[in-house]
Protein backbone atom coordinates (compact mmCIF):
# COMPACT_ATOMS: atom_id res chain seq x y z
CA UNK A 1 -14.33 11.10 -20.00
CA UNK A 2 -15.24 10.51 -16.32
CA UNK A 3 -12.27 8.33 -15.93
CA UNK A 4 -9.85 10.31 -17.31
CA UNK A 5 -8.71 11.29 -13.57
CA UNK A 6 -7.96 7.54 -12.93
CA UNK A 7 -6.39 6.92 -15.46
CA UNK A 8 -3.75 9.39 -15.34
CA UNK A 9 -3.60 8.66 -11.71
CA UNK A 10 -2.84 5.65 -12.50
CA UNK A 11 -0.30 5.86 -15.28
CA UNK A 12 1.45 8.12 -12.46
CA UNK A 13 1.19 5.32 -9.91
CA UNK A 14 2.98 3.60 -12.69
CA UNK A 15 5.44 5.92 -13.20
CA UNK A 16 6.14 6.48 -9.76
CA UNK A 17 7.07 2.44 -9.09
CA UNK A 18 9.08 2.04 -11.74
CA UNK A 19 11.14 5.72 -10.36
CA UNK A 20 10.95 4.69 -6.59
CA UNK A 21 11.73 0.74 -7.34
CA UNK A 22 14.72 1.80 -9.66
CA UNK A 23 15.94 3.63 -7.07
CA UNK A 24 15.84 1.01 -4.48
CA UNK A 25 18.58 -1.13 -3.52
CA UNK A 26 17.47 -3.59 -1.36
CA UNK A 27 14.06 -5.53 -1.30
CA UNK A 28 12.60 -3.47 2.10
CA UNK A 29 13.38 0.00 -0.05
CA UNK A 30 11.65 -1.39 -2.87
CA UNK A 31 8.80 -2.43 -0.94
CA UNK A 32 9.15 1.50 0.59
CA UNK A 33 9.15 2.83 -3.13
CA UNK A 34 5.73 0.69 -3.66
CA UNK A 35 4.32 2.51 -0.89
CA UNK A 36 5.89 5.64 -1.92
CA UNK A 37 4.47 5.33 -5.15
CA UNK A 38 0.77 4.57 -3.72
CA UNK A 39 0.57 7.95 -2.32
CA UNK A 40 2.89 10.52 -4.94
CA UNK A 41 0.03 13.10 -5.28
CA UNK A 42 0.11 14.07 -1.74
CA UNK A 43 4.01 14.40 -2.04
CA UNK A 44 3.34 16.17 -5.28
CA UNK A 45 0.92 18.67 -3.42
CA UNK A 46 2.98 18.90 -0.44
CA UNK A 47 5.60 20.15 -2.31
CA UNK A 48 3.65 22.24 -4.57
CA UNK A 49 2.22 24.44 -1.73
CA UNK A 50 5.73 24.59 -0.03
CA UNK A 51 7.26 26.52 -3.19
CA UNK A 52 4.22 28.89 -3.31
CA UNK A 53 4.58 29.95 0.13
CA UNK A 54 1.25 28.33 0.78
């Protein structure tokens, strides 16, 4: 149960590289999506806190 949190961390990080890759259409903006995809929670909480005003 104490690894829940990684786990769905990474099934996003998963989910995220297969979106940001898929996306990409050369190999430097799929190498950008990777990275992209390393850090989606602080885009998720960045936008998150911008639609509640925060």
């Amino acid at each position: 149960m104490e690894n829940s949190g990684n786990i769905i961390y990474f099934l996003g990080f998963i989910g995220a590289a297969v979106y940001f890759i898929g996306q990409a259409t050369t190999f430097w903006l799929g190498v950008l999506g990777f990275l992209k995809a390393l850090v989606w929670p602080a885009f998720l909480i960045y936008l998150a806190l911008k639609s509640l005003g925060a």
